[in-house]
N, C-alpha and C. Protein backbone atom coordinates (compact mmCIF):
# COMPACT_ATOMS: atom_id res chain seq x y z
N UNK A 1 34.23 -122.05 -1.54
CA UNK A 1 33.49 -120.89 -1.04
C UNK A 1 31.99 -121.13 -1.19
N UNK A 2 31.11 -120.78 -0.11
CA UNK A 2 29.57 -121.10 -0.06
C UNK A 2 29.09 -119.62 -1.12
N UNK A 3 28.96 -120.04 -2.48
CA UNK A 3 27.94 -118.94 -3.26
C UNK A 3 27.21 -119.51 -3.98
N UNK A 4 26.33 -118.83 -4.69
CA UNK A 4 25.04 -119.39 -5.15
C UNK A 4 25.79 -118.50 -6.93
N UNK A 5 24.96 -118.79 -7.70
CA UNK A 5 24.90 -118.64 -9.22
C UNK A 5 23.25 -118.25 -9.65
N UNK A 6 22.65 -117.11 -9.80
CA UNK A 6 21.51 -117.22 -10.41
C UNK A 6 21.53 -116.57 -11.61
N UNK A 7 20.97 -117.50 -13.00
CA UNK A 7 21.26 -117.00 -13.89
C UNK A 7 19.93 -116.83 -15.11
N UNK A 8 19.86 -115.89 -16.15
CA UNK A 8 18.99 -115.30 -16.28
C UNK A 8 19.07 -115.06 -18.03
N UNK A 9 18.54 -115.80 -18.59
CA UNK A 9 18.78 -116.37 -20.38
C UNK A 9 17.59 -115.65 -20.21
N UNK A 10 17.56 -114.07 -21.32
CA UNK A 10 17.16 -113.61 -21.97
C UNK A 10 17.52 -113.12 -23.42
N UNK A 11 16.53 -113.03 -23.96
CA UNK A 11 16.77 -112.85 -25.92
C UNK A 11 17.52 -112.60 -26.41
N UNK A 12 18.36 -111.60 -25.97
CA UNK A 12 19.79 -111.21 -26.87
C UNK A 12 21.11 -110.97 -25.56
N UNK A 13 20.81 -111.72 -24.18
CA UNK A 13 21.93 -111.29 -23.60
C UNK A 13 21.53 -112.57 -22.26
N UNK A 14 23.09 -112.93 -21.55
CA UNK A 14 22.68 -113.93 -20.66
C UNK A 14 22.98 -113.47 -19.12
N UNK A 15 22.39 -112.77 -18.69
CA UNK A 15 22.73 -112.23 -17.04
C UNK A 15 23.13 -113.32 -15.85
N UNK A 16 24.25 -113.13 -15.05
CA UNK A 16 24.18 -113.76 -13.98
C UNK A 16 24.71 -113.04 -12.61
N UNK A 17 24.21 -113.32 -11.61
CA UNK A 17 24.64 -112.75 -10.06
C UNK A 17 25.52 -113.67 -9.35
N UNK A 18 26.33 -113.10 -8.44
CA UNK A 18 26.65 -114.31 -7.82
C UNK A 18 26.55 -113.97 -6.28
N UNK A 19 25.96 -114.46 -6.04
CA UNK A 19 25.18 -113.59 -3.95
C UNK A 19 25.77 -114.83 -3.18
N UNK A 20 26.07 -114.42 -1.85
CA UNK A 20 26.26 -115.83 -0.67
C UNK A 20 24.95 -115.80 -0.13
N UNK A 21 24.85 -116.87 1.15
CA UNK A 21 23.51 -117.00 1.27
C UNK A 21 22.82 -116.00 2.01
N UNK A 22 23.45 -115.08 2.43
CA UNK A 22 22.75 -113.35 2.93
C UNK A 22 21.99 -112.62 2.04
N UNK A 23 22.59 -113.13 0.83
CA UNK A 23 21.91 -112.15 0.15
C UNK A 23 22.92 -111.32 -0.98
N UNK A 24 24.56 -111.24 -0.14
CA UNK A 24 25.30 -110.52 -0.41
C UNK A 24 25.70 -110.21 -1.82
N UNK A 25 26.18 -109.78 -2.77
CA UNK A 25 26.31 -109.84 -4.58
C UNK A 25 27.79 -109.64 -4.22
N UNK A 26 28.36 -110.78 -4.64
CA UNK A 26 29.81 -110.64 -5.16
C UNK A 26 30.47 -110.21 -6.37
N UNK A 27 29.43 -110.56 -7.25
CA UNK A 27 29.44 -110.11 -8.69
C UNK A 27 28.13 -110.52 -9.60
N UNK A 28 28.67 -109.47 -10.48
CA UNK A 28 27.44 -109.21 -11.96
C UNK A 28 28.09 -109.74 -12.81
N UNK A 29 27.18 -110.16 -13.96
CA UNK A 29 27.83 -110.16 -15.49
C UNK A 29 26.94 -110.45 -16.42
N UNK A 30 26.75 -109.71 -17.34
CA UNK A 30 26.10 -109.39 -18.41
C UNK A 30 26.39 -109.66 -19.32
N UNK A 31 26.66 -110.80 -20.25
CA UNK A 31 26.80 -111.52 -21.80
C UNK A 31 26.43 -111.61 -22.93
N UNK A 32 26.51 -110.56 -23.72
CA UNK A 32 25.46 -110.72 -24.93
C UNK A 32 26.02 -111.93 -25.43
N UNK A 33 24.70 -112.26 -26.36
CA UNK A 33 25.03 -113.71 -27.21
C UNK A 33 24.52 -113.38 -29.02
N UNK A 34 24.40 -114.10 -29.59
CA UNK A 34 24.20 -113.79 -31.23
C UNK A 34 23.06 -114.72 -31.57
N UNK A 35 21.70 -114.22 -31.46
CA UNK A 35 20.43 -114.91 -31.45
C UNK A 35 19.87 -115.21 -32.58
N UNK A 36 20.60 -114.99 -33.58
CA UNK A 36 20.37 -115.93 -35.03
C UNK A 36 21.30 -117.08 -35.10
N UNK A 37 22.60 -117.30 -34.34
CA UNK A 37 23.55 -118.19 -34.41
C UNK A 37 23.03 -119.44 -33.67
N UNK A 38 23.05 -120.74 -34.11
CA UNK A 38 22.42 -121.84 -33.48
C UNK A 38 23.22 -122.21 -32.13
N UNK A 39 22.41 -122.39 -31.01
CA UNK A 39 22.73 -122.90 -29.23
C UNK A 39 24.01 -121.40 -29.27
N UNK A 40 23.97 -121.02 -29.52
CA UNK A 40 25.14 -119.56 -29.24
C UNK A 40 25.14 -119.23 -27.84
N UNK A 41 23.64 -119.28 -27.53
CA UNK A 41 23.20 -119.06 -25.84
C UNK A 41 23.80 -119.82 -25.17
N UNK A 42 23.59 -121.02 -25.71
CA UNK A 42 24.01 -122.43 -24.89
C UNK A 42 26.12 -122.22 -24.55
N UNK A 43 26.44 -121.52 -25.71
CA UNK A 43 28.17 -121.88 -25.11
C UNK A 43 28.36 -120.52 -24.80
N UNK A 44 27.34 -119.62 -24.49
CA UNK A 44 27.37 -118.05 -23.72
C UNK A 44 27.90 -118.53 -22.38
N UNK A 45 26.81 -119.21 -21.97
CA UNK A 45 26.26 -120.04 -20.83
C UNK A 45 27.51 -120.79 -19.80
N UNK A 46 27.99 -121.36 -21.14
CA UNK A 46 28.88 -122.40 -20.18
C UNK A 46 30.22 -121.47 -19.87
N UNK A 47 30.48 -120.43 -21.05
CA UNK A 47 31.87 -119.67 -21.07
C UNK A 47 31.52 -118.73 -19.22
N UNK A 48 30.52 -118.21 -19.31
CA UNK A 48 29.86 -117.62 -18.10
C UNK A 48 30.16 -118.17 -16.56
N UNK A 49 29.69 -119.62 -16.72
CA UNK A 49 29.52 -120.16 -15.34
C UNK A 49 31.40 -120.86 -15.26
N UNK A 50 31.88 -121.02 -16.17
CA UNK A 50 33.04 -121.23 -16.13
C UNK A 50 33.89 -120.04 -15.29
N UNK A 51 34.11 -119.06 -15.96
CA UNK A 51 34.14 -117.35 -15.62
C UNK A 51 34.32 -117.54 -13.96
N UNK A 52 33.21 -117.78 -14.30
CA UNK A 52 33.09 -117.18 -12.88
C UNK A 52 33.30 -118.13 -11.50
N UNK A 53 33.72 -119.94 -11.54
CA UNK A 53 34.23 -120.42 -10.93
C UNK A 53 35.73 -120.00 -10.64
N UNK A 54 36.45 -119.85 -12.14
CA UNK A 54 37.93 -118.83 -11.59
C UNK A 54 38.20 -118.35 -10.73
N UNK A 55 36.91 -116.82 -10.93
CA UNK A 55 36.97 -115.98 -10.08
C UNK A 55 36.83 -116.15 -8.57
N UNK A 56 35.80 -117.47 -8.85
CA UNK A 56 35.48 -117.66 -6.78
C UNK A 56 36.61 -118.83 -6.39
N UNK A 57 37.41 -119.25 -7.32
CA UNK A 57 37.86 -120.17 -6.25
C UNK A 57 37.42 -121.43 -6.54
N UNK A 58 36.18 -121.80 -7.04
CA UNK A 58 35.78 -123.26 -7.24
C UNK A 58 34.42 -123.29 -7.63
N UNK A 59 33.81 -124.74 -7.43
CA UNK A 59 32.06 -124.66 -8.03
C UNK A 59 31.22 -123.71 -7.12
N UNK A 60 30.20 -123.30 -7.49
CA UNK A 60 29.09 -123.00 -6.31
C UNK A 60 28.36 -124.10 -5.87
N UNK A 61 28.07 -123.56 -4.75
CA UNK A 61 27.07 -124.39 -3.95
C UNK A 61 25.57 -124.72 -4.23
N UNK A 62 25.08 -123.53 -4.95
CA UNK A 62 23.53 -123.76 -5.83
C UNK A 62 23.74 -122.94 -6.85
N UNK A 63 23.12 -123.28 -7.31
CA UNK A 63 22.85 -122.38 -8.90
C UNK A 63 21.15 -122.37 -9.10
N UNK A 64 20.85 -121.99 -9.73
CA UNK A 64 19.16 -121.30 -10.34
C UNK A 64 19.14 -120.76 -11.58
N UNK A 65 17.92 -120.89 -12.78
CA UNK A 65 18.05 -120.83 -14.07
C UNK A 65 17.15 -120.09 -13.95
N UNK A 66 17.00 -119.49 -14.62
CA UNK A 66 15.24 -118.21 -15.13
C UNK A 66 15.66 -118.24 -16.78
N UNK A 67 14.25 -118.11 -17.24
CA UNK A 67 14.11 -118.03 -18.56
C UNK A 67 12.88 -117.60 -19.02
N UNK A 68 12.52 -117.09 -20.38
CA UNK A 68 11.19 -116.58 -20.95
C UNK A 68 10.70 -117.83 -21.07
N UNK A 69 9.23 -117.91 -21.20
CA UNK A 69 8.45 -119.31 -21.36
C UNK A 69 8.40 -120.27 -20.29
N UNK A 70 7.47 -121.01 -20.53
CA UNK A 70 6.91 -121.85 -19.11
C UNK A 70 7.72 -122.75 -18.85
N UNK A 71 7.70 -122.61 -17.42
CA UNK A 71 8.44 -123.91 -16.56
C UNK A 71 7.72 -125.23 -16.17
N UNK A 72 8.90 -126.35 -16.49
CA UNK A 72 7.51 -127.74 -15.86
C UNK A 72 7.20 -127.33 -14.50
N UNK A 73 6.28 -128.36 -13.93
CA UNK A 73 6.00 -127.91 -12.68
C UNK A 73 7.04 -128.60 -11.23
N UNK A 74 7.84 -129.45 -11.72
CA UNK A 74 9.10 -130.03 -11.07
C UNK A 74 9.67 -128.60 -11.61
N UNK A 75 9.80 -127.65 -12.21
CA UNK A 75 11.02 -126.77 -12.29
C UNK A 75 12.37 -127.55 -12.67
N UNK A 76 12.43 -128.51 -13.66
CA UNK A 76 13.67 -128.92 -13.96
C UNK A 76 13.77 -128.18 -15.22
N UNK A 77 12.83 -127.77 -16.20
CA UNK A 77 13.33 -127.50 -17.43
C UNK A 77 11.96 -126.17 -17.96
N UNK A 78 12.55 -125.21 -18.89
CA UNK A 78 11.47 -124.62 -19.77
C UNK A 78 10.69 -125.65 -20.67
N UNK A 79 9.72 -126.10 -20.42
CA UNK A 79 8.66 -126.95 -21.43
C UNK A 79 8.66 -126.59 -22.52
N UNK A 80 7.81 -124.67 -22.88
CA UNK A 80 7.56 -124.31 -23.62
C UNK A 80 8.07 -123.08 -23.90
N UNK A 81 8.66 -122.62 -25.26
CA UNK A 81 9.68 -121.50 -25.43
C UNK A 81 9.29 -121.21 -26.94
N UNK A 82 8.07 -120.57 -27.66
CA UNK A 82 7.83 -120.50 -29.17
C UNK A 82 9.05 -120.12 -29.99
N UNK A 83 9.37 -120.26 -30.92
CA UNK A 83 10.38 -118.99 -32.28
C UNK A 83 11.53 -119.50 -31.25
N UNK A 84 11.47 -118.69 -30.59
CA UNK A 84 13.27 -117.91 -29.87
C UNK A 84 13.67 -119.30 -29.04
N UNK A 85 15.42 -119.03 -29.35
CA UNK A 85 16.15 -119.61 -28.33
C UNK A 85 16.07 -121.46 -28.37
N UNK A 86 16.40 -121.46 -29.70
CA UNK A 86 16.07 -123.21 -30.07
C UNK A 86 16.92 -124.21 -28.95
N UNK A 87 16.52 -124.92 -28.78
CA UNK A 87 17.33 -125.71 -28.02
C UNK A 87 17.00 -126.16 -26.16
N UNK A 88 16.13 -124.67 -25.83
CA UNK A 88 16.16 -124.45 -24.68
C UNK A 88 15.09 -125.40 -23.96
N UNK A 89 13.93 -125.49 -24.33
CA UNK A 89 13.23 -126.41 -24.35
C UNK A 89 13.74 -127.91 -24.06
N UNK A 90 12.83 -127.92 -22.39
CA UNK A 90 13.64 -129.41 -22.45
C UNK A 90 14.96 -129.67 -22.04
N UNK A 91 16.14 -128.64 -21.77
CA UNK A 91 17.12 -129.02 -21.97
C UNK A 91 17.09 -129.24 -20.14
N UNK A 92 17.68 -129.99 -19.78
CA UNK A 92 18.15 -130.60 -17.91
C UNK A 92 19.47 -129.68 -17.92
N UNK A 93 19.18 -128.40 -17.27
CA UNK A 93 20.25 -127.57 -16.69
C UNK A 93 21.41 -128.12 -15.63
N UNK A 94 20.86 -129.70 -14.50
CA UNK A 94 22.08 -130.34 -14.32
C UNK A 94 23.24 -131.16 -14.92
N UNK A 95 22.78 -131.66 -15.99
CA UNK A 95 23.33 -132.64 -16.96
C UNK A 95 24.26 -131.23 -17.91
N UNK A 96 23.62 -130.65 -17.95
CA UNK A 96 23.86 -129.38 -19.31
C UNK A 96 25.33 -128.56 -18.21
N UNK A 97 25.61 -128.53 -17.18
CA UNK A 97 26.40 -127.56 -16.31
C UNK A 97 27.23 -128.73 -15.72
N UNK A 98 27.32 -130.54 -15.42
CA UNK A 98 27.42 -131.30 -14.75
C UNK A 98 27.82 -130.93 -13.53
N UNK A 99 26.60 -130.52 -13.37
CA UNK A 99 26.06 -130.06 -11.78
C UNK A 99 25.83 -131.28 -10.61
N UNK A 100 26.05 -131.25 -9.69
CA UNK A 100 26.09 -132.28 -8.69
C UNK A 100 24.73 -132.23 -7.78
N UNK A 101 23.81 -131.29 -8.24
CA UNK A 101 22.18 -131.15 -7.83
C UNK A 101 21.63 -130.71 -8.37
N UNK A 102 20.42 -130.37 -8.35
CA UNK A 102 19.68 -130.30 -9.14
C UNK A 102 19.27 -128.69 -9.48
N UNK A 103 19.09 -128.15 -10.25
CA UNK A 103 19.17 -127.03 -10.62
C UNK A 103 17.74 -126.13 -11.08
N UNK A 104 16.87 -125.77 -9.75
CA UNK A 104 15.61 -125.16 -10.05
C UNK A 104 15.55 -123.93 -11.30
N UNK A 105 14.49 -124.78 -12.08
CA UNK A 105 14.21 -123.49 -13.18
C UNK A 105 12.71 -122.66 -13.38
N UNK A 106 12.64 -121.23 -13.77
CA UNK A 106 11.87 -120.45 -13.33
C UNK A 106 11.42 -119.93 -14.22
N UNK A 107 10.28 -119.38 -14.44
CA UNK A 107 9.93 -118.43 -15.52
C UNK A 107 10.27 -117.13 -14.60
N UNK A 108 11.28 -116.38 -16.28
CA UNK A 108 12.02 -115.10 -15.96
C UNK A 108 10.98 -114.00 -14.83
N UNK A 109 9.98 -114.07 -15.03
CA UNK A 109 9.15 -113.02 -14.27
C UNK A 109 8.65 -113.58 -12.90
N UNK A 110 8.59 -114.93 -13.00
CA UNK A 110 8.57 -115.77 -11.70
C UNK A 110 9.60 -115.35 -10.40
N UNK A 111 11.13 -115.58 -11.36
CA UNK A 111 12.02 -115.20 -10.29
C UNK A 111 12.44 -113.69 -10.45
N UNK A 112 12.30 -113.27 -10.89
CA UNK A 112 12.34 -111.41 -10.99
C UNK A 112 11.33 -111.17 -9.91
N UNK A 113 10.35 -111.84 -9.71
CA UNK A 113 9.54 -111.21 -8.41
C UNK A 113 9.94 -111.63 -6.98
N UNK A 114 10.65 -113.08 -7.55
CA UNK A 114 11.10 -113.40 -5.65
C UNK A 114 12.19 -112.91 -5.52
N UNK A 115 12.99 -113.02 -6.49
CA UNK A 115 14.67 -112.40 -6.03
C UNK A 115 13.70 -110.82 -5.41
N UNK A 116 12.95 -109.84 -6.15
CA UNK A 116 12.31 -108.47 -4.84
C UNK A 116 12.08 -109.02 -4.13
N UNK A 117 11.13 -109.76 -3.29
CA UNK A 117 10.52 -110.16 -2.81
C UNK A 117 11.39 -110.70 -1.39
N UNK A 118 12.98 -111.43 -2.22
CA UNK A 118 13.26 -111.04 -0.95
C UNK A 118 14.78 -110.42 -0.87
N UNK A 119 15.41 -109.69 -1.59
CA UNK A 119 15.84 -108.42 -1.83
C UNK A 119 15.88 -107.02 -1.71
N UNK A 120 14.59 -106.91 -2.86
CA UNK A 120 14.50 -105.73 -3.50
C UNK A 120 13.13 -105.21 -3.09
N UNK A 121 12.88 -104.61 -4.23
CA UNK A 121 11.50 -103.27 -4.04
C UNK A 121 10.42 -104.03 -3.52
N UNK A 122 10.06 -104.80 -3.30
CA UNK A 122 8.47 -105.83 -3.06
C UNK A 122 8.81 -106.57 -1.69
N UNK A 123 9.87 -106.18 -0.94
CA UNK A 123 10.49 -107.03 0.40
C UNK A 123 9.49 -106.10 1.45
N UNK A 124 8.79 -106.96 1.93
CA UNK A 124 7.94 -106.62 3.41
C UNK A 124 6.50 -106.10 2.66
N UNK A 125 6.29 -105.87 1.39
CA UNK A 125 4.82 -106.17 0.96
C UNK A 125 3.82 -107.79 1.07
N UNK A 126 2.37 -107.25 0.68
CA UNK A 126 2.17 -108.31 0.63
C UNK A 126 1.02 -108.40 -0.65
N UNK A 127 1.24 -107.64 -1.26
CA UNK A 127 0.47 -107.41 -2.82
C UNK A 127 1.34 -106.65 -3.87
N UNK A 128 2.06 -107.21 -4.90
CA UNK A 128 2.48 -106.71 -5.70
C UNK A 128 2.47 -107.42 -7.20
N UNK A 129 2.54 -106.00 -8.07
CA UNK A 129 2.62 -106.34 -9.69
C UNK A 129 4.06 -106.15 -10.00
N UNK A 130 4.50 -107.29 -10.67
CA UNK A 130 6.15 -106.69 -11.11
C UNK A 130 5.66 -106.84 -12.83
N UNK A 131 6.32 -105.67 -13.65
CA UNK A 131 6.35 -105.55 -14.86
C UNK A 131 7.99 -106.30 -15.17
N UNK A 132 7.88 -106.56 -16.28
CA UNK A 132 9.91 -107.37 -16.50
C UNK A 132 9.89 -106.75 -17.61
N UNK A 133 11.00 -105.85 -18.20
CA UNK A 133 11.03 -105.17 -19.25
C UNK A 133 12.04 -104.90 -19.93
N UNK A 134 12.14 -106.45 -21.10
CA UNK A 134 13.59 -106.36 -21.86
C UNK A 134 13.37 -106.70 -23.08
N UNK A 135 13.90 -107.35 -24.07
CA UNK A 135 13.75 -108.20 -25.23
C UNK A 135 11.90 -108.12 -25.65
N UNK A 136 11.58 -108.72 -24.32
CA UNK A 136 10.26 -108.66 -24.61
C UNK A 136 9.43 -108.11 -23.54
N UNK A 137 8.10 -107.99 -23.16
CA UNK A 137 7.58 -107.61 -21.50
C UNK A 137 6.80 -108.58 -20.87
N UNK A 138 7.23 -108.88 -19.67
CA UNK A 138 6.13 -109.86 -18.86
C UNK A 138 5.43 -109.15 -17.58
N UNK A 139 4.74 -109.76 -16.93
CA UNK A 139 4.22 -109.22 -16.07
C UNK A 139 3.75 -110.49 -14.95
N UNK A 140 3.88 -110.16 -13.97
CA UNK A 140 3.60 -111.14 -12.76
C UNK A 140 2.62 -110.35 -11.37
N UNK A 141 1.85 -111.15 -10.74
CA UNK A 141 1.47 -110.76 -9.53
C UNK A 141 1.51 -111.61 -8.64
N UNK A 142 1.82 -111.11 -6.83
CA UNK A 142 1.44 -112.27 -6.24
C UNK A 142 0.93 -111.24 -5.00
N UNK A 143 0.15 -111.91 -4.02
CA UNK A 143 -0.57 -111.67 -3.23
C UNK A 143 0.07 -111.67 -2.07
N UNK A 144 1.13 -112.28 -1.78
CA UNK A 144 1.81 -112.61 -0.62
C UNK A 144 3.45 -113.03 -1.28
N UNK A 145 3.97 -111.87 -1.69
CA UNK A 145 5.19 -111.53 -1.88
C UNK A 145 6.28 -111.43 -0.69
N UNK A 146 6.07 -111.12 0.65
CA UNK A 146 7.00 -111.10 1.44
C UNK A 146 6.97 -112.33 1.73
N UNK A 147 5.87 -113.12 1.61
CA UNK A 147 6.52 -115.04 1.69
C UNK A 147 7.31 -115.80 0.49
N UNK A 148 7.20 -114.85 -0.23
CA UNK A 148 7.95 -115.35 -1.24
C UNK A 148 9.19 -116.30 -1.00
N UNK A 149 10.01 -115.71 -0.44
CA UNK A 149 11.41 -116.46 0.09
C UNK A 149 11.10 -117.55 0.55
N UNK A 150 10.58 -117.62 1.43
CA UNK A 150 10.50 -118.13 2.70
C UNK A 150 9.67 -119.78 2.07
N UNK A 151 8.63 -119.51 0.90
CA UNK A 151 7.70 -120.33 0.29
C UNK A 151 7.39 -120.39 -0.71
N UNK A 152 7.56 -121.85 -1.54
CA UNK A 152 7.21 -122.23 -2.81
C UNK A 152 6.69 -121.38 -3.50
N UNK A 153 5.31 -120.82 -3.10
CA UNK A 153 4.03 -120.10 -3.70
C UNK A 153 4.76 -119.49 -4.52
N UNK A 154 3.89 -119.73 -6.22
CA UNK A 154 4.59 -119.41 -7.84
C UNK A 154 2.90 -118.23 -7.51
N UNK A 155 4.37 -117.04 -8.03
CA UNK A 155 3.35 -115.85 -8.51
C UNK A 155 2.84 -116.01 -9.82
N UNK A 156 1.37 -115.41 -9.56
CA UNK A 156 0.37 -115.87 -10.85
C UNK A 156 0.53 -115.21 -12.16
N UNK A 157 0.84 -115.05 -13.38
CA UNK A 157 0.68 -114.66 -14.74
C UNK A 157 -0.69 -113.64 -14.70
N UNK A 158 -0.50 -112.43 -14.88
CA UNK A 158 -1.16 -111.61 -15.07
C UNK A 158 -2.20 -111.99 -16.51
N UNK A 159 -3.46 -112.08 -16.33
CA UNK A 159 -4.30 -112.03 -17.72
C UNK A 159 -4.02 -111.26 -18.60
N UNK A 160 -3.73 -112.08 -19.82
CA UNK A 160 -3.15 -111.38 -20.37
C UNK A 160 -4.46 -110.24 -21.55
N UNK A 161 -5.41 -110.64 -21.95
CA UNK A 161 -5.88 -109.99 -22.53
C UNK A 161 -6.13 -108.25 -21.97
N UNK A 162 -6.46 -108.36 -20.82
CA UNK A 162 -6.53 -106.78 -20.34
C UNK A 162 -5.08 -106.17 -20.30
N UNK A 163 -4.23 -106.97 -20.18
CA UNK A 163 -2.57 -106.46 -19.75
C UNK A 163 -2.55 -105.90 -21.22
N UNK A 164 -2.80 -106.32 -22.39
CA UNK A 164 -2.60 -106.11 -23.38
C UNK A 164 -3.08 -105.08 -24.27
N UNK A 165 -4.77 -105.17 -23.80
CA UNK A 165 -5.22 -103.62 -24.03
C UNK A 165 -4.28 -102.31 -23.33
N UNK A 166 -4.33 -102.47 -22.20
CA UNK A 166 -3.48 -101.46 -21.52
C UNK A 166 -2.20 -101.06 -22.02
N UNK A 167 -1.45 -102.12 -22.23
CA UNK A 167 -0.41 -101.79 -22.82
C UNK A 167 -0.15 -101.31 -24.12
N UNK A 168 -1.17 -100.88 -24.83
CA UNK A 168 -0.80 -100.32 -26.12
C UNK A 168 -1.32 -99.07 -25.63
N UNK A 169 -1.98 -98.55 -24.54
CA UNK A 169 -1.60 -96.84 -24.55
C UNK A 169 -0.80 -96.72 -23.27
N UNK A 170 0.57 -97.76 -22.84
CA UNK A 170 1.50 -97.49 -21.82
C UNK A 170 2.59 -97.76 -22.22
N UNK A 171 2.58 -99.02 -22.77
CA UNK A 171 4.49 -99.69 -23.61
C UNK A 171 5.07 -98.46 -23.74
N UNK A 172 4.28 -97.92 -24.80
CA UNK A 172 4.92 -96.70 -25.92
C UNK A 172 5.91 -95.91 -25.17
N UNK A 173 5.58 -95.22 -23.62
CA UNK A 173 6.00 -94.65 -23.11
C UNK A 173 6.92 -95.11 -21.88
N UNK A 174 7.20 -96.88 -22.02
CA UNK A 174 8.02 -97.41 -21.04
C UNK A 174 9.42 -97.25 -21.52
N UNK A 175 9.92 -96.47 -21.99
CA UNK A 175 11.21 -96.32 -22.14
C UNK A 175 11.72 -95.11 -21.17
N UNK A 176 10.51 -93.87 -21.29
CA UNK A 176 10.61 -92.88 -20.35
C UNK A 176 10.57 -92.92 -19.41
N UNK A 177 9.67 -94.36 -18.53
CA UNK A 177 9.24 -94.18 -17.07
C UNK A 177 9.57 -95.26 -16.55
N UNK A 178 9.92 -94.38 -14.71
CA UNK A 178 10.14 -95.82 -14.30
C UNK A 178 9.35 -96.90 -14.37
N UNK A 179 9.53 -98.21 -13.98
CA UNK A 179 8.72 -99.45 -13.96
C UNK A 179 7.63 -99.26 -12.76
N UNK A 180 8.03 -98.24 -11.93
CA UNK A 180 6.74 -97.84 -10.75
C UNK A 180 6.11 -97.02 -11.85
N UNK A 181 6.33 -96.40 -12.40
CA UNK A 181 5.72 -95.39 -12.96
C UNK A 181 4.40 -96.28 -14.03
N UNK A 182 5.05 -97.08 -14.44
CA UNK A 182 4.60 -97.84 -16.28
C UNK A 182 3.42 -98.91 -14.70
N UNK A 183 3.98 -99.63 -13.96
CA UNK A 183 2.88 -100.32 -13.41
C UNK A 183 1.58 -99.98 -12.85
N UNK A 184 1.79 -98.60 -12.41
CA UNK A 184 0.67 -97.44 -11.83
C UNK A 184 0.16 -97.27 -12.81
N UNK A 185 0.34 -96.79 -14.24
CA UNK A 185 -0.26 -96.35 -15.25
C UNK A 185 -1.10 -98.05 -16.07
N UNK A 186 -0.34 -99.06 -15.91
CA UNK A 186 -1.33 -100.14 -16.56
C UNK A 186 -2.17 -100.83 -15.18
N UNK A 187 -2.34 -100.61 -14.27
CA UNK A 187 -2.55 -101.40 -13.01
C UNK A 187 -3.78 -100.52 -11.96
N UNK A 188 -3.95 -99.29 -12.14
CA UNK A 188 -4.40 -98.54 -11.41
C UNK A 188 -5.96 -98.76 -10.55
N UNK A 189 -6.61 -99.60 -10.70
CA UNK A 189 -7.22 -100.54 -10.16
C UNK A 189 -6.83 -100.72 -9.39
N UNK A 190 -5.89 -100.35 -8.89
CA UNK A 190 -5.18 -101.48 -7.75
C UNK A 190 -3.62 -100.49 -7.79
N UNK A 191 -4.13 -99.37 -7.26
CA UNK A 191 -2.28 -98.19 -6.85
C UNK A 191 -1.96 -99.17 -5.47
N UNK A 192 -2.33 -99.70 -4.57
CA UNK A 192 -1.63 -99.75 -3.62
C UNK A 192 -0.66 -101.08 -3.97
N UNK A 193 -1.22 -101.87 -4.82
CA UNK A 193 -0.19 -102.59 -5.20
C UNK A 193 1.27 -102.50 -5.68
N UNK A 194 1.31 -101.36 -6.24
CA UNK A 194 2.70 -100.60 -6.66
C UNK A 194 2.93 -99.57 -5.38
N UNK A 195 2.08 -98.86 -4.44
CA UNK A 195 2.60 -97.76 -4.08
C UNK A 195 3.64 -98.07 -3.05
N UNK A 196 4.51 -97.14 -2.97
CA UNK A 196 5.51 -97.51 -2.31
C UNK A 196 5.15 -96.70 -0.25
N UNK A 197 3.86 -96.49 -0.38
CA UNK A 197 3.85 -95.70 1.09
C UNK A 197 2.32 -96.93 1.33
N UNK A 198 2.18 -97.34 0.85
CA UNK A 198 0.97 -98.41 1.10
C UNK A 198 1.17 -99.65 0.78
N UNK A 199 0.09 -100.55 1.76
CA UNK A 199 0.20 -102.11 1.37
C UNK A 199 1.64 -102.72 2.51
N UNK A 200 2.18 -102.05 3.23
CA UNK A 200 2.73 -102.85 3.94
C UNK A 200 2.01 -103.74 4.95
């Protein structure tokens, strides 16, 4: 069966989708893992993509990795990953899955903006801020988000020193609000970037 695998190693849990090439979601799954236990992630991971060949019938056709911390610029591996998640660093996601191609890897907020981009809330913009808000918070912008799909172009890392002022009189209250809500309130410089009736 032609499906794709995109999967999504964050701090205390390992997400994966499984879409054909429309777009379509055949399935979710959500994995917690035990983030004091050593590579725990790592046999989350494999029990996961195993899973879910069962279910389809056989291998997928592509797969895709996202993760916290920087990606090389080949996208084969997270370079850099401080404290958390030993192991991850470095590790070749084809060799690690014995994958038969090669397996693009992303910083988590990287692909949280293209999967919108060409999906979700940011599809047919062409200026947007995505906030990512789990374990820990990231933040991304890109200028030309509806090319996203379509083109390489890596959305830029928000500076972080102003993101940071801001966010200590907005975090507090990101549990209450939506993520339109929390990006309008740290971003407002710039509403049409979030607004949902502007910027098309």
């Amino acid at each position: 069966m032609n499906y794709t695998i995109g999967i999504d190693l964050g701090g205390s849990c390992v997400k994966a989708v499984v879409v054909t090439p429309e777009g379509e979601t055949l399935a979710k799954h959500n994995l917690p893992f035990d983030a004091e236990a050593e590579m725990d992630w790592a046999n989350r991971l494999r029990e996961l993509v195993q899973s879910i060949e069962e279910e389809q019938g056989g291998k997928p056709k592509n797969m895709g990795f996202s993760a916290p911390g920087l990606a090389a610029p080949d996208s084969s591996c997270i370079t850099h990953m401080p404290i958390r998640l030993e192991g991850l660093v470095g590790l070749n996601w084809q060799k690690f899955f014995d994958f038969d191609k090669a397996i693009p890897v992303l910083n988590d907020g990287h692909a949280a903006l293209l999967g919108e981009a060409w999906l979700g809330a940011a599809r047919g913009f062409q200026t947007v801020i995505l906030l990512t808000l789990g374990t820990g918070v990231g933040a991304r912008h890109s200028l030309r988000a509806s090319c996203c799909a379509a083109a390489p172009a890596k959305p830029a890392t928000l500076p972080t020193p102003p993101f940071t002022q801001m966010a200590r009189r907005t975090i507090a209250a990101a549990r209450a609000a939506s993520s339109w809500r929390l990006a309008t309130a740290a971003f407002r410089t710039d509403p049409t970037a979030v607004s949902p009736t502007q910027g098309k």
